[in-house]
N, C-alpha and C. Protein backbone atom coordinates (compact mmCIF):
# COMPACT_ATOMS: atom_id res chain seq x y z
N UNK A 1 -125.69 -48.81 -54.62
CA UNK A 1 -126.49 -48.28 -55.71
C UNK A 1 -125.59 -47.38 -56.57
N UNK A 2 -125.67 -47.60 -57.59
CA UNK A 2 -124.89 -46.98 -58.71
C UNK A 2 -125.59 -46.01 -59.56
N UNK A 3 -126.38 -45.28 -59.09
CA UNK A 3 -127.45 -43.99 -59.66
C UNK A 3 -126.26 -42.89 -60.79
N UNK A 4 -125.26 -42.53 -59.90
CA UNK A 4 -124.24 -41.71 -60.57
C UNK A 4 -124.01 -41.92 -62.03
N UNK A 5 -123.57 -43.09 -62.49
CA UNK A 5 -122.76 -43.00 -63.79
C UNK A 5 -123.81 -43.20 -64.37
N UNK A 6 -125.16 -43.56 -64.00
CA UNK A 6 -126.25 -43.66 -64.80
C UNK A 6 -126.97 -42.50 -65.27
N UNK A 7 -126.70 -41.51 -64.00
CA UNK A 7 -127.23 -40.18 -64.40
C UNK A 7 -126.05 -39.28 -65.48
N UNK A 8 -125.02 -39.80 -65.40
CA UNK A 8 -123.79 -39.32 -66.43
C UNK A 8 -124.36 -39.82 -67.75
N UNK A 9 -124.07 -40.87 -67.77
CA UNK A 9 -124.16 -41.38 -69.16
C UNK A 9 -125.73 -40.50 -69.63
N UNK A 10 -126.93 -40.79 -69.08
CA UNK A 10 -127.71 -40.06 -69.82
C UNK A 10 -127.77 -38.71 -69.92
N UNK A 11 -126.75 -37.72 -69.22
CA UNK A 11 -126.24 -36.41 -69.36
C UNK A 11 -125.45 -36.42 -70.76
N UNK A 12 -125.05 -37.40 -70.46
CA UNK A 12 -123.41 -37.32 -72.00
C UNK A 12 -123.97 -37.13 -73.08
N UNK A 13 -125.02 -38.32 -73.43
CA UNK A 13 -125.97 -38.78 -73.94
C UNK A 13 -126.93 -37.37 -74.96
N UNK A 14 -126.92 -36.56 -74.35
CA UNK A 14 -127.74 -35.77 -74.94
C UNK A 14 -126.94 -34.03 -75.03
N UNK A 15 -125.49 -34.61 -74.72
CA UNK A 15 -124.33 -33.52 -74.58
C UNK A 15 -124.87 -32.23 -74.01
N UNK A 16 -125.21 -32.82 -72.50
CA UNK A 16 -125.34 -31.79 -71.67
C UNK A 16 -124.36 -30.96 -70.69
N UNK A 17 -123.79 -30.24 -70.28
CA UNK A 17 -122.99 -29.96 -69.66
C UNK A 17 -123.24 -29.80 -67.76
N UNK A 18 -122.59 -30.27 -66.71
CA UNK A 18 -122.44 -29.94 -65.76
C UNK A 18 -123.27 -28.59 -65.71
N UNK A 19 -122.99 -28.06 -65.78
CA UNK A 19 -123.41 -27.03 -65.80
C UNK A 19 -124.88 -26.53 -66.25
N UNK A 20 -125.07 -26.90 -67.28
CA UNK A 20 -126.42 -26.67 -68.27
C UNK A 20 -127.57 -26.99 -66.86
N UNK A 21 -126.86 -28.42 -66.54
CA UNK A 21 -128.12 -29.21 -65.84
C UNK A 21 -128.11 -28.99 -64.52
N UNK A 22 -127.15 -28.60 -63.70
CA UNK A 22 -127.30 -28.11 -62.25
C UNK A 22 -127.74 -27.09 -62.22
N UNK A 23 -128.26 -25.97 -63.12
CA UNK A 23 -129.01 -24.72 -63.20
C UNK A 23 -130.07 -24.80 -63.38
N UNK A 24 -130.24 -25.66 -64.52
CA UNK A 24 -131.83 -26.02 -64.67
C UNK A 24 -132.18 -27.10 -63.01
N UNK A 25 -131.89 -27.72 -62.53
CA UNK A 25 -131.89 -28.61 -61.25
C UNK A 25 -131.74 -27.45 -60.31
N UNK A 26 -131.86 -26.31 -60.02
CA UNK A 26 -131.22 -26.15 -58.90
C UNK A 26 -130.11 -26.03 -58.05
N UNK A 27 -129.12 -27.23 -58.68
CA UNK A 27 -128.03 -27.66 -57.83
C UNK A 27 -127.04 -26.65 -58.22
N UNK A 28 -125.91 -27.18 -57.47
CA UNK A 28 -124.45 -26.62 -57.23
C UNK A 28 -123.87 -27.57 -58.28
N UNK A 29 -123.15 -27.02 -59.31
CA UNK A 29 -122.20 -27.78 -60.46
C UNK A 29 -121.25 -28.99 -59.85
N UNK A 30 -121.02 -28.78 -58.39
CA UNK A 30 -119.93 -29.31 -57.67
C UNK A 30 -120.73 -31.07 -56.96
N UNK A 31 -122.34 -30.16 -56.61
CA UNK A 31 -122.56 -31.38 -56.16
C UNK A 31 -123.47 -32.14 -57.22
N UNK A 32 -123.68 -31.91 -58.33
CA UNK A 32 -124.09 -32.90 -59.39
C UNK A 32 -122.48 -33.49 -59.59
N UNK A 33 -121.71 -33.20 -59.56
CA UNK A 33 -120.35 -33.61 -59.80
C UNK A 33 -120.50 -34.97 -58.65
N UNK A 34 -120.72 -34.28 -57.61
CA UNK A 34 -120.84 -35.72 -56.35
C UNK A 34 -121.72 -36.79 -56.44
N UNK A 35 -122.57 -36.56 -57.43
CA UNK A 35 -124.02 -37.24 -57.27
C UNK A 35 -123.55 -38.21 -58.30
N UNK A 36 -122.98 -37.55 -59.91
CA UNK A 36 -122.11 -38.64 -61.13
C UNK A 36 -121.43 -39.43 -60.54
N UNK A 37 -120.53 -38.69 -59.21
CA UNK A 37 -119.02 -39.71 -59.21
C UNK A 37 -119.62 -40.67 -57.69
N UNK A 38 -120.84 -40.64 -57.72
CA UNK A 38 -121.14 -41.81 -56.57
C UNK A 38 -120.73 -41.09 -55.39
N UNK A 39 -120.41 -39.72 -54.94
CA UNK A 39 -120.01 -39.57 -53.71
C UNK A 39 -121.08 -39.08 -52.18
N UNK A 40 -121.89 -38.33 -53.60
CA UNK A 40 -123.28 -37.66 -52.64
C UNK A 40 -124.14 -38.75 -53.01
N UNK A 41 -125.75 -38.64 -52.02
CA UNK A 41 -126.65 -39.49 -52.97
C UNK A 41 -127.71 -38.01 -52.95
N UNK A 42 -128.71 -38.07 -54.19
CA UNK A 42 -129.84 -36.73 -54.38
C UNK A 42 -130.85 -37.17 -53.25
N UNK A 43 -131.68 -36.43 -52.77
CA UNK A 43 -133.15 -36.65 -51.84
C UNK A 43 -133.45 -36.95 -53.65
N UNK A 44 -134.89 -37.46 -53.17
CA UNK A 44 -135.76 -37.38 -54.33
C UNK A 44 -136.05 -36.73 -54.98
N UNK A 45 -136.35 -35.53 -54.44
CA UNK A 45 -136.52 -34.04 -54.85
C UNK A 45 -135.82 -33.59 -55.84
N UNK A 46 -134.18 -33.86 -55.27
CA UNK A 46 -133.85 -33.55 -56.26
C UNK A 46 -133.08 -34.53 -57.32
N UNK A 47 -133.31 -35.78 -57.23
CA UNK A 47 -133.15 -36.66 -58.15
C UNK A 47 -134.28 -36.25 -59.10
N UNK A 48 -135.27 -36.22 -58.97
CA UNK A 48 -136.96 -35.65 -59.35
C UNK A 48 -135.97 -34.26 -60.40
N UNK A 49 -135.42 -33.42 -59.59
CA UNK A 49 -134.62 -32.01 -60.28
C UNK A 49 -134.24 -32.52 -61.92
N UNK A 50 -133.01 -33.15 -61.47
CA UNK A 50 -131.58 -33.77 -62.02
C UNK A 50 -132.62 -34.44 -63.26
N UNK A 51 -133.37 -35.03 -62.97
CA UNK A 51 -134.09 -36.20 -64.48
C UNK A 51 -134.81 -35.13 -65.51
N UNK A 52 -135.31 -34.34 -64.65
CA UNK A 52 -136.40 -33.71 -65.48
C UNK A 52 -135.64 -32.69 -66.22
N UNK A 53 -134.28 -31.89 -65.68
CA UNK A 53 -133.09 -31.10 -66.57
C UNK A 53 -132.86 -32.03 -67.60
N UNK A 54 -132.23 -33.47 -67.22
CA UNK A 54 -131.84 -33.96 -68.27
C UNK A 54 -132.89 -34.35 -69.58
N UNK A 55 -134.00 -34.46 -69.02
CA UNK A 55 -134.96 -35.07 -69.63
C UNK A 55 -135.16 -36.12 -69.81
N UNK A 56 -135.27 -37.31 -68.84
CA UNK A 56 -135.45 -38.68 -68.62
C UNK A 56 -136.65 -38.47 -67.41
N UNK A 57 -137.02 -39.86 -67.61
CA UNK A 57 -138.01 -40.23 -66.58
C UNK A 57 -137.39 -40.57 -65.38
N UNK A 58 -137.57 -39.99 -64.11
CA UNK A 58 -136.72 -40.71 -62.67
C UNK A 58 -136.84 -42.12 -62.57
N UNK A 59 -138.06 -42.30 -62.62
CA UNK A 59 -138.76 -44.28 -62.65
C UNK A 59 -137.76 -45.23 -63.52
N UNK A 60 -137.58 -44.85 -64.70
CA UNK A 60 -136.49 -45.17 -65.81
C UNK A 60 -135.62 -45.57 -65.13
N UNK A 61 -134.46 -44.26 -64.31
CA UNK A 61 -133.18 -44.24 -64.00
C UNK A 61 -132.80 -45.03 -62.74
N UNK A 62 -134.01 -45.54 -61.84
CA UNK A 62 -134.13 -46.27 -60.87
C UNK A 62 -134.55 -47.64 -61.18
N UNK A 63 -135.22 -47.87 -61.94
CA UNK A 63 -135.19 -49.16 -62.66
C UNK A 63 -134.14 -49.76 -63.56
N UNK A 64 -133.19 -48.90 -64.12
CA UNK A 64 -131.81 -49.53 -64.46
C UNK A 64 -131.10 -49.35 -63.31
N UNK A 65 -130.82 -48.52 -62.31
CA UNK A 65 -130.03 -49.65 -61.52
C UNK A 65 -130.49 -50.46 -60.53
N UNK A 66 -131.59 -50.81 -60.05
CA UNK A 66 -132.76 -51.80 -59.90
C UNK A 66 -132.06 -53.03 -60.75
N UNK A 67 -132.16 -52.90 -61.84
CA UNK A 67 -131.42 -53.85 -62.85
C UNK A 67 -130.07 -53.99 -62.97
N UNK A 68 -129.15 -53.64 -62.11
CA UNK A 68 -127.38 -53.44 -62.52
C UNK A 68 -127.36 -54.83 -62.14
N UNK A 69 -125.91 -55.22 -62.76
CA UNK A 69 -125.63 -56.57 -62.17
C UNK A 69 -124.74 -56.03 -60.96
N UNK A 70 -124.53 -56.99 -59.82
CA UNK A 70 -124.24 -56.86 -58.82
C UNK A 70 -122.89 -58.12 -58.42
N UNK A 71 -123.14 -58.91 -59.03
CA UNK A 71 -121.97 -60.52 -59.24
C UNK A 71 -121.93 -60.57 -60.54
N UNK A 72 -121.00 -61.01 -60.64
CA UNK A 72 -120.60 -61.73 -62.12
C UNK A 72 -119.61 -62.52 -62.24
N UNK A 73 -120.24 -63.52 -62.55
CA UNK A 73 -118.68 -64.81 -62.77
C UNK A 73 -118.79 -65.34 -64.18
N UNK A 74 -117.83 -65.68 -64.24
CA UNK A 74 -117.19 -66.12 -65.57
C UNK A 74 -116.98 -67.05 -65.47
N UNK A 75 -117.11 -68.34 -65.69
CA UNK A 75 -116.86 -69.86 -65.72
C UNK A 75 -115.66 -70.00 -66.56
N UNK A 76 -114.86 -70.80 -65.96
CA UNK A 76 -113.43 -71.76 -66.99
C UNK A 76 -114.43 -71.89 -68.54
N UNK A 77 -115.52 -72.46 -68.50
CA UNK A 77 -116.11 -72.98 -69.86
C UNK A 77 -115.98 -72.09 -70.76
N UNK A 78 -116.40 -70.55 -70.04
CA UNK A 78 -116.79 -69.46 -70.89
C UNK A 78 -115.62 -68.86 -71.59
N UNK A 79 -114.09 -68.93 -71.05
CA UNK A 79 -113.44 -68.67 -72.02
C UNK A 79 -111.59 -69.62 -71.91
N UNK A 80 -112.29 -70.51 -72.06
CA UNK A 80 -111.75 -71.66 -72.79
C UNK A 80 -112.00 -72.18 -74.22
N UNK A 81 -112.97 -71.54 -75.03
CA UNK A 81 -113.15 -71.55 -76.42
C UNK A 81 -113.16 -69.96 -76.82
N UNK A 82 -112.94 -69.39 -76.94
CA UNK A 82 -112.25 -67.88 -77.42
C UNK A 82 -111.79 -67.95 -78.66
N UNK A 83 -112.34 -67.26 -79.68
CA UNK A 83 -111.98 -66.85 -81.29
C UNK A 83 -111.48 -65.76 -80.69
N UNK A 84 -109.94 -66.00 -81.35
CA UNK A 84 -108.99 -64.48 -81.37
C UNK A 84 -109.54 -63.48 -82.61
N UNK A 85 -109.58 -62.50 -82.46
CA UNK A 85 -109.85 -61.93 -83.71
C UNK A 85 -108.32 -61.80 -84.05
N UNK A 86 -108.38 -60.64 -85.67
CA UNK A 86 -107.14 -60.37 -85.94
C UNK A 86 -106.30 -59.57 -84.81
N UNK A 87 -106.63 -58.69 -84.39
CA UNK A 87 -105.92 -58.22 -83.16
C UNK A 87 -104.65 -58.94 -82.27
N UNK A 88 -105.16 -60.57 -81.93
CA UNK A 88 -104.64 -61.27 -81.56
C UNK A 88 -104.80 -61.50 -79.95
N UNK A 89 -105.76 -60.66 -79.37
CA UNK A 89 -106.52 -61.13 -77.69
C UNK A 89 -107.66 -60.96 -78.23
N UNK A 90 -108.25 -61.20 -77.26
CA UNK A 90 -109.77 -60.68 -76.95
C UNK A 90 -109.83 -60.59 -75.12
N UNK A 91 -110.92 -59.80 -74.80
CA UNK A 91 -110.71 -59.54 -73.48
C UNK A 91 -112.46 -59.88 -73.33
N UNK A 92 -112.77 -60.32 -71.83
CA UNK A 92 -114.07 -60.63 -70.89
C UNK A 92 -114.16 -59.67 -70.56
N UNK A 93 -114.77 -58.85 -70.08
CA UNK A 93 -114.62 -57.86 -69.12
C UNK A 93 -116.06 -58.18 -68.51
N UNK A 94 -115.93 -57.75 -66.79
CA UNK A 94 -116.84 -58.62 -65.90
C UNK A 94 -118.29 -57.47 -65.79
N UNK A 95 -117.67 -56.16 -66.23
CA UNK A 95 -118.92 -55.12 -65.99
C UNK A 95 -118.78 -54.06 -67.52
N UNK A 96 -119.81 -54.16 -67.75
CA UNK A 96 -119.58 -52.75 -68.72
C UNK A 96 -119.38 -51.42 -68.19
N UNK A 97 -118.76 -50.78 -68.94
CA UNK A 97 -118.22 -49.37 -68.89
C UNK A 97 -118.73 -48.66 -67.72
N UNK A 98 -120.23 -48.47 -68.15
CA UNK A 98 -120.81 -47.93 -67.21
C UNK A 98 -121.28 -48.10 -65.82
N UNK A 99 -120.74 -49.39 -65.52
CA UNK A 99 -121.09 -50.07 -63.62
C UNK A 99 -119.80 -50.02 -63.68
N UNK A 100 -118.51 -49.77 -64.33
CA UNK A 100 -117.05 -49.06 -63.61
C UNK A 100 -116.60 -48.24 -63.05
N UNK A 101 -116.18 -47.61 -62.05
CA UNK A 101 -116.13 -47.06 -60.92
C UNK A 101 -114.24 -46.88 -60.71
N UNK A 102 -114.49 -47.81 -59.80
CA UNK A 102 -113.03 -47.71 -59.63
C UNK A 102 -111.64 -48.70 -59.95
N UNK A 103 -113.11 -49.93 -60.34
CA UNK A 103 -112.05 -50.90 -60.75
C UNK A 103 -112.10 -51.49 -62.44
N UNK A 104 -111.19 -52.06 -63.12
CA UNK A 104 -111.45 -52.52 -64.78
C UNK A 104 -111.19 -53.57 -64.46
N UNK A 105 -111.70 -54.31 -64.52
CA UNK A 105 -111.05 -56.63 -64.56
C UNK A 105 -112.00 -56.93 -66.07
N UNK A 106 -111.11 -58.36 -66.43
CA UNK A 106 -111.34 -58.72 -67.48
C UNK A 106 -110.35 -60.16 -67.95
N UNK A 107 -110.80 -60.94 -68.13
CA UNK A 107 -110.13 -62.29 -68.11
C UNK A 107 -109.55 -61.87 -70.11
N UNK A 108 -108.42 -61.99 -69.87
CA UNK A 108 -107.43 -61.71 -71.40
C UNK A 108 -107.31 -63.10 -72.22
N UNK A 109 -107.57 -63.08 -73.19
CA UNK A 109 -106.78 -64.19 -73.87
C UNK A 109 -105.62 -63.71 -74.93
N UNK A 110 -104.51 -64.12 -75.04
CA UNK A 110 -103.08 -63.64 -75.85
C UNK A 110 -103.38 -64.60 -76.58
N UNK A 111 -103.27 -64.45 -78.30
CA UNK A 111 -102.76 -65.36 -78.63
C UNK A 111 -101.08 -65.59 -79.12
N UNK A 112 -100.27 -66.70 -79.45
CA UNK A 112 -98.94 -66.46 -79.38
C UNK A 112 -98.43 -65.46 -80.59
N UNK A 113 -97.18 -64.73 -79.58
CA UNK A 113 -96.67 -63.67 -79.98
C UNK A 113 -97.38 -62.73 -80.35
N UNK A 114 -98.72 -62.50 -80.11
CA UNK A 114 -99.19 -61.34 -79.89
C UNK A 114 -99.21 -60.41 -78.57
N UNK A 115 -99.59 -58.93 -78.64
CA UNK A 115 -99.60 -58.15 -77.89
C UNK A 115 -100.50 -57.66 -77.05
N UNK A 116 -100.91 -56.65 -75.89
CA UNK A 116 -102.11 -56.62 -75.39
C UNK A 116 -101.55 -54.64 -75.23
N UNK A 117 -101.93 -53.78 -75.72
CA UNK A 117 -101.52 -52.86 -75.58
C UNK A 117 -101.77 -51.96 -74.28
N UNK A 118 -101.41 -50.47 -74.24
CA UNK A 118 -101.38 -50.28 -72.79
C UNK A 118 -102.89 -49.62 -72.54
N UNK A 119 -103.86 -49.66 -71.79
CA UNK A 119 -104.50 -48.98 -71.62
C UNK A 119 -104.55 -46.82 -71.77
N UNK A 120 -105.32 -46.50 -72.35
CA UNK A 120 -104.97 -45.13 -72.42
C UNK A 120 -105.81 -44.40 -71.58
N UNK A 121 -105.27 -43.13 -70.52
CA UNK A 121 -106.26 -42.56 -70.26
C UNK A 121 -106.49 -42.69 -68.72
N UNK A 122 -105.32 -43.43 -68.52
CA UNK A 122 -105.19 -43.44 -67.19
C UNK A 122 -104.12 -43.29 -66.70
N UNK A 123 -104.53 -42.03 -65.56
CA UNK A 123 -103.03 -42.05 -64.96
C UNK A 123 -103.06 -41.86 -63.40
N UNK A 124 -101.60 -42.61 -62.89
CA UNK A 124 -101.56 -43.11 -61.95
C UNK A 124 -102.26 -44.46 -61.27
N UNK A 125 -102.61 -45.15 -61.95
CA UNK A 125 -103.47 -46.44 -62.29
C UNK A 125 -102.37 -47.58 -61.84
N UNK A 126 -102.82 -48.54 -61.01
CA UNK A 126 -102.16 -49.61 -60.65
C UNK A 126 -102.76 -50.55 -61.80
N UNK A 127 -102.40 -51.92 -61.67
CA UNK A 127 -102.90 -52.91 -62.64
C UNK A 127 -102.14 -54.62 -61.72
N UNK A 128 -103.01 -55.39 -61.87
CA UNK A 128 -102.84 -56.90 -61.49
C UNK A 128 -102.80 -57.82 -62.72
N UNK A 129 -101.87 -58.69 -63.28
CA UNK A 129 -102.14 -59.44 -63.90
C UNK A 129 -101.78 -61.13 -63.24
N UNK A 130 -102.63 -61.81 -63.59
CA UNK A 130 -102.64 -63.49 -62.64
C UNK A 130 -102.16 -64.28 -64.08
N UNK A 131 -101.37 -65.40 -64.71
CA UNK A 131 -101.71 -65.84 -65.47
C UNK A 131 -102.18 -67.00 -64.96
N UNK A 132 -103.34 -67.36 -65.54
CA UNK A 132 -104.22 -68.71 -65.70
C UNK A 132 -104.00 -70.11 -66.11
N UNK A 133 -103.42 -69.45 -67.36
CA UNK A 133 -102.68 -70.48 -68.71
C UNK A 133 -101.93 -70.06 -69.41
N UNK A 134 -100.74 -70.86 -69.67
CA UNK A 134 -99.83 -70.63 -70.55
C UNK A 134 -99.17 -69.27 -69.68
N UNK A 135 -98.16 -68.47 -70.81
CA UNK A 135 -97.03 -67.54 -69.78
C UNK A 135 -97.06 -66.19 -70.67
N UNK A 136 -97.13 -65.19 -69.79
CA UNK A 136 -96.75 -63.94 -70.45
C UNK A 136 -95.86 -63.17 -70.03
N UNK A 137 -95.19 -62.55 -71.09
CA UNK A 137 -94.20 -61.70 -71.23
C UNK A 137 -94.71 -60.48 -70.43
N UNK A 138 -94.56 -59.34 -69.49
CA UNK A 138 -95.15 -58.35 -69.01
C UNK A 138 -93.82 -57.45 -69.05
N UNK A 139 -93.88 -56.27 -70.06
CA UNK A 139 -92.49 -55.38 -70.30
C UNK A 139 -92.94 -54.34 -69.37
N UNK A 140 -92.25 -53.74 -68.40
CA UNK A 140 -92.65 -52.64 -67.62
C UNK A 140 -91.28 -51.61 -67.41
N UNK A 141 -91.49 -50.51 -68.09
CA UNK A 141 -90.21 -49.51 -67.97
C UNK A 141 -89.39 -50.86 -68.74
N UNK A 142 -87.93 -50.23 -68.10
CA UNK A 142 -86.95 -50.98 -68.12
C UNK A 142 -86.31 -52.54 -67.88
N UNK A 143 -88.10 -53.08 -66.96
CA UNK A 143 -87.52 -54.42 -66.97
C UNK A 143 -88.30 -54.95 -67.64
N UNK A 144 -88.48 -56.28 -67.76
CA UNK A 144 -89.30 -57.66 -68.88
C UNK A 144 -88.94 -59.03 -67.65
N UNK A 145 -90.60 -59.02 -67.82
CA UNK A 145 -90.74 -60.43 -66.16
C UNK A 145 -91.33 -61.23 -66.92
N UNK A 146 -90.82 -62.75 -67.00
CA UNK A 146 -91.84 -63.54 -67.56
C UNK A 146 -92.70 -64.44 -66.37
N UNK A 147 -94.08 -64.03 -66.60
CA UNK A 147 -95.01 -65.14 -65.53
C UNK A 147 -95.88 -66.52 -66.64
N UNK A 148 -95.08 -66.85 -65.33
CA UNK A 148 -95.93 -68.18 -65.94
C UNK A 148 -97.02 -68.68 -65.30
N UNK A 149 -98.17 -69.46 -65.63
CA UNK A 149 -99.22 -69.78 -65.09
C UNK A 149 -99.05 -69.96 -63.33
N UNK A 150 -99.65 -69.41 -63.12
CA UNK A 150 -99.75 -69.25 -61.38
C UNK A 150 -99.79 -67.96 -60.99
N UNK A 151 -98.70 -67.49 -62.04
CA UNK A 151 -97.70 -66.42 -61.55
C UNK A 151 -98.76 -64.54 -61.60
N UNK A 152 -98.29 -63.78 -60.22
CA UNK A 152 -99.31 -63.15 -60.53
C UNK A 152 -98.01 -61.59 -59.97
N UNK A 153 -98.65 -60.54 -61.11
CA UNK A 153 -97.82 -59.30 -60.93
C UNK A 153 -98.38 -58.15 -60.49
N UNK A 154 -98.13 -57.10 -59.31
CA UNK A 154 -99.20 -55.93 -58.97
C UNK A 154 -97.92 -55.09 -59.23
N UNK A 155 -98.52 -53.69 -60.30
CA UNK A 155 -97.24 -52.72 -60.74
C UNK A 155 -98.29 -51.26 -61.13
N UNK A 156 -97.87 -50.14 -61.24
CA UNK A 156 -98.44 -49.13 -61.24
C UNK A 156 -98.22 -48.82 -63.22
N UNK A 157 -99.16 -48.47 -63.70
CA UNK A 157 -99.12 -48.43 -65.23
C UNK A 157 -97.80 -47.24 -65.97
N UNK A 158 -97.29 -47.84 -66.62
CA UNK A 158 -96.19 -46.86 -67.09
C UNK A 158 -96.64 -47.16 -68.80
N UNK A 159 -97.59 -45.91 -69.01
CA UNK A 159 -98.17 -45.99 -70.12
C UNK A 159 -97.29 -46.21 -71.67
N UNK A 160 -95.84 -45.43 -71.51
CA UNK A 160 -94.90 -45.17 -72.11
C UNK A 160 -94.26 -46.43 -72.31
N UNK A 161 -93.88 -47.31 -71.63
CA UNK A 161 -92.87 -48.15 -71.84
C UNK A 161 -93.78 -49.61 -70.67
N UNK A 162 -94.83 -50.09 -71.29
CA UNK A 162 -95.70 -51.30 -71.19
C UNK A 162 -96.11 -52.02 -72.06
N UNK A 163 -95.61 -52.87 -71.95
CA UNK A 163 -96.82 -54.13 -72.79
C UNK A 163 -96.89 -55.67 -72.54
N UNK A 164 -98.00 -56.15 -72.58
CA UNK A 164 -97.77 -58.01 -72.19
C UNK A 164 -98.19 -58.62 -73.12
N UNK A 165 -97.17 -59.48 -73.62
CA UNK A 165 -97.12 -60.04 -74.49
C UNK A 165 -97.19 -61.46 -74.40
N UNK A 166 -97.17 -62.41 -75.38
CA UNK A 166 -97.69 -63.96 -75.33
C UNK A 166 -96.22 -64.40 -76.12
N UNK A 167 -95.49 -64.67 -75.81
CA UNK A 167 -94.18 -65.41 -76.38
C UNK A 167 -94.23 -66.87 -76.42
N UNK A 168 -95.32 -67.40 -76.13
CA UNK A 168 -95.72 -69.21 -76.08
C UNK A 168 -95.98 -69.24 -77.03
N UNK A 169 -96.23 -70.68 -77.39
CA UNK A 169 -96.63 -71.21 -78.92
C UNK A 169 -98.14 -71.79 -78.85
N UNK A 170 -98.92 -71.19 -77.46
CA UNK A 170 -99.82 -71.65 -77.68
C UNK A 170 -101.12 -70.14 -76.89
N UNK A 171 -102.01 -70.33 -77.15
CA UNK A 171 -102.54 -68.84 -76.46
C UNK A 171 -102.69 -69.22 -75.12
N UNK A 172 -103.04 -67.63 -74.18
CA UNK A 172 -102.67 -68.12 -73.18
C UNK A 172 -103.55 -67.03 -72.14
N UNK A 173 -103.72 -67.32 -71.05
CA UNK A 173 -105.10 -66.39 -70.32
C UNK A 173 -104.75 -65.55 -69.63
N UNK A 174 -104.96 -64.70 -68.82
CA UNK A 174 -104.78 -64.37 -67.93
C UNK A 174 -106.38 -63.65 -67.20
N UNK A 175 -106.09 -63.04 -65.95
CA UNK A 175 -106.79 -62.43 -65.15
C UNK A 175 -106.21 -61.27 -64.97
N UNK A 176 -106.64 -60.12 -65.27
CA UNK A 176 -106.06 -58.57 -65.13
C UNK A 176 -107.38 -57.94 -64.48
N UNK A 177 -107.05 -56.91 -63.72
CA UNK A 177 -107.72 -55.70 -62.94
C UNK A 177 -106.59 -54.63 -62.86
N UNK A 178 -107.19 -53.46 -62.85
CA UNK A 178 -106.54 -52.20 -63.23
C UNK A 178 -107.38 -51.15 -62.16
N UNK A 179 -107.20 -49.88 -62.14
CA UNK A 179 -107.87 -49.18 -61.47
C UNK A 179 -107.96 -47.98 -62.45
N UNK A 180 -108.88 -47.22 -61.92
CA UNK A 180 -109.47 -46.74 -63.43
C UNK A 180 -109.04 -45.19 -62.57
């Protein structure tokens, strides 16, 4: 159950602070902190607390994640026809923002000689890339690996000196996961 980032986002939502709302709740700033990051779970009571600070309905916040997706697959079909925008990728991504946790995946499409830039905002972050189709360039620090379809790379993010690039003449896929 993913209650946490749900009770975040509708905290953010109405630019409440940690703080604001574990006073009005009752709680300890530390353990609404546990309750966002999925580590504690609330009794009712004080989930009951936590909604009524923020000002949401509890029923609401249990019925979206009642509703989270839980699987998600992506079929070959689904992005095997891909409009690049100008950018030159476009990315799948298997969960939105808010059911992310600890992991980011997202099926990439490059198109040729375009770029996929570095993620920002994370640090100490590993990252996987698989290619699917076609071959990418993956610049990391000081070296440059080219994978080609099959080919799959696990490396820790070096925000400074990263990027994967599409050097084919034709676009090309991959499978990436990152850790957030």
């Amino acid at each position: 159950m993913n209650i946490g980032s749900i009770i975040r986002r509708h905290r953010k939502a109405r630019r409440l602070t940690l703080r604001v709302v574990s006073e009005k709740a009752g709680i300890s700033e530390g353990f609404l902190s546990q309750v966002e990051n999925n580590v504690s779970s609330p009794s009712v009571d004080t989930l009951m607390n936590i909604c009524t600070a923020i000002g949401v309905n509890a029923g609401d916040i249990l019925n979206q994640v009642a509703n989270q997706e839980q699987l998600v697959v992506i079929r070959k079909g689904e992005w095997d026809d891909i409009d690049l925008p100008h950018t030159g990728f476009a990315t799948r991504r298997f969960f939105p923002p808010e059911n992310r946790e600890t992991l980011d995946s997202a099926i990439l499409c490059v198109a040729p000689q375009a770029s996929i830039p570095v993620r920002k905002g994370v640090k100490n972050g590993q990252e996987i890339l698989c290619v699917l189709r076609g071959a990418l360039e993956l610049v990391h620090g000081s070296e440059t690996v080219l994978l080609q379809e099959g080919d799959c790379a696990h490396f820790w993010s070096d925000h400074a000196n990263q990027k994967i690039v599409n050097r084919d003449v034709n676009a090309s896929m991959a499978l990436w996961v990152g850790t957030l």
